[in-house]
Protein backbone atom coordinates (compact mmCIF):
# COMPACT_ATOMS: atom_id res chain seq x y z
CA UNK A 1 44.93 -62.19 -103.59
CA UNK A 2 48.70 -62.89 -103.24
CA UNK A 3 50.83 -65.06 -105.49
CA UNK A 4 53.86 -66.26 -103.61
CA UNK A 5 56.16 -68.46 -105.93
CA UNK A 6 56.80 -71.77 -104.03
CA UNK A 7 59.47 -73.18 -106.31
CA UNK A 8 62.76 -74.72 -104.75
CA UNK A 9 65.91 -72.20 -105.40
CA UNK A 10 69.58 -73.06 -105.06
CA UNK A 11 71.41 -71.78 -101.83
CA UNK A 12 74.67 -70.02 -102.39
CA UNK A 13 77.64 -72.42 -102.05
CA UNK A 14 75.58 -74.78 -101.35
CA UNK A 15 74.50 -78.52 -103.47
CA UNK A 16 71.11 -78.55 -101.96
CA UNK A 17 67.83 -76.56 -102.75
CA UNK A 18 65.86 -74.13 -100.61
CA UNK A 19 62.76 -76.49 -99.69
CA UNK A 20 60.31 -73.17 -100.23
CA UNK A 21 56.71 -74.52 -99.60
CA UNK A 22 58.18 -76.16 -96.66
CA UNK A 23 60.18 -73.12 -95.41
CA UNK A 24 56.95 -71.26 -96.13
CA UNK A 25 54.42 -73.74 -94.22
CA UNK A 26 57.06 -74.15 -91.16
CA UNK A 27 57.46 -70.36 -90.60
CA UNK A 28 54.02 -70.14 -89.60
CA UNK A 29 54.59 -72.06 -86.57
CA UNK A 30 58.17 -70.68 -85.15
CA UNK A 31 58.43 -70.47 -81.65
CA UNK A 32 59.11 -66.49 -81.50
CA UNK A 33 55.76 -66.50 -82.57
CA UNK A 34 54.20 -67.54 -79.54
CA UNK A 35 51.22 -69.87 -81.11
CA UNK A 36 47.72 -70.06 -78.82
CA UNK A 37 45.90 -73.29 -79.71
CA UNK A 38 43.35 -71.73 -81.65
CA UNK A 39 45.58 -69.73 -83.73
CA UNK A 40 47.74 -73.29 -83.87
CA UNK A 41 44.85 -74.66 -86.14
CA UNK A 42 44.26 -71.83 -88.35
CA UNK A 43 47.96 -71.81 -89.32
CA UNK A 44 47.93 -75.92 -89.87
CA UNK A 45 44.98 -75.31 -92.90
CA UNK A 46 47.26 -72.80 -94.44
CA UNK A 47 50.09 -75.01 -94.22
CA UNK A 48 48.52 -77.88 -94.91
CA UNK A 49 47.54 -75.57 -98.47
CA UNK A 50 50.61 -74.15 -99.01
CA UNK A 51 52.43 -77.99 -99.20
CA UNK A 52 49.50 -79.84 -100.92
CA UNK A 53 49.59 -77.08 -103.44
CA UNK A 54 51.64 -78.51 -106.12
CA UNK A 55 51.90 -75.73 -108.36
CA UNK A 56 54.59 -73.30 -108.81
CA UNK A 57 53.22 -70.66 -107.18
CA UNK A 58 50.35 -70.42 -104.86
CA UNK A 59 47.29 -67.78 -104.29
CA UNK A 60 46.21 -66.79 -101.03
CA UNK A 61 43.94 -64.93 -99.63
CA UNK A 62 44.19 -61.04 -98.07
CA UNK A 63 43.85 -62.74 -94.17
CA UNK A 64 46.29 -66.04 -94.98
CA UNK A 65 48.92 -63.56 -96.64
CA UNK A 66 48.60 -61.10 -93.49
CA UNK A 67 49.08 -64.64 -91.51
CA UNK A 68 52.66 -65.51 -93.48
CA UNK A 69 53.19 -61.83 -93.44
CA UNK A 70 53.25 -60.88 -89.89
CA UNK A 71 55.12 -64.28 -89.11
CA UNK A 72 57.81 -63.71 -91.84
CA UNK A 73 58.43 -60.31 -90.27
CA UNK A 74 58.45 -61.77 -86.71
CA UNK A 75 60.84 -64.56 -87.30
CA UNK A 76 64.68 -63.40 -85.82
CA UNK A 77 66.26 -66.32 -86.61
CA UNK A 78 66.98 -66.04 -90.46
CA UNK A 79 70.17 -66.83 -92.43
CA UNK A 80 71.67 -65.45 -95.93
CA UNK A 81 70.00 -68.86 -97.29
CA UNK A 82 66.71 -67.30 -96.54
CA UNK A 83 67.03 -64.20 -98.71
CA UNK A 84 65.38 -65.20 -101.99
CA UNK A 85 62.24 -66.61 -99.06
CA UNK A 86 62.16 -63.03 -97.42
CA UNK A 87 62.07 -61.59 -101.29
CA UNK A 88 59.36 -63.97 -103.04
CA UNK A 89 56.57 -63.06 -99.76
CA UNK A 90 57.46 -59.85 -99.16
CA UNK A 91 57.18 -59.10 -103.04
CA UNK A 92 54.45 -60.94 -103.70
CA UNK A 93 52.20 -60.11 -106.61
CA UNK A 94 48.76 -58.45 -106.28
CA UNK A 95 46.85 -60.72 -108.38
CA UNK A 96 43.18 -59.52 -109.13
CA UNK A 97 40.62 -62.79 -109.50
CA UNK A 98 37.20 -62.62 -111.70
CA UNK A 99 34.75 -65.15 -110.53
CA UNK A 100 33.52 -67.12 -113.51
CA UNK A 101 29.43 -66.77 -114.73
CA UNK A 102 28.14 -69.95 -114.61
């Protein structure tokens, strides 16, 4: 699994805060990307996920991290604002998860 960390971050210069589980949810649905309607749904779970998470950080599976992924490297349209976004999924952890015994 993937931990991305989902936690607002200050923009340079700027008063505001870098709305990360948004930025993270909305990428997944840019137009460069060229959406089918099938695909459409898949990527509305994940976002759905990623902004009902309410953690700091947020796990996701091998085929939703390959989703954010491929979209993050699509995506032309990106700003120095987006820097620390670009960092915290292209970095993110390798997290190894133990399923509990019952």
């Amino acid at each position: 699994m993937k931990k991305i960390i989902i936690t607002n971050y200050a923009i340079g210069g700027c008063e505001g805060l870098y709305p990360m589980a948004e930025a993270l949810a909305e990428v997944l649905f840019h137009p460069a990307l060229k959406i089918v309607a099938l695909d459409l749904l898949k990527r509305d779970d994940l976002a759905r996920k990623i902004v009902s998470c309410g953690t700091d950080s947020i796990l996701l599976e091998e085929t939703e991290y390959a989703m954010v992924r491929s979209a993050v490297e699509k995506v032309d349209t990106y700003t120095r604002n987006d820097v620390e976004f670009i960092r915290r999924v292209l970095n993110a952890e390798t997290v190894e998860i133990q399923e509990k015994n019952a």
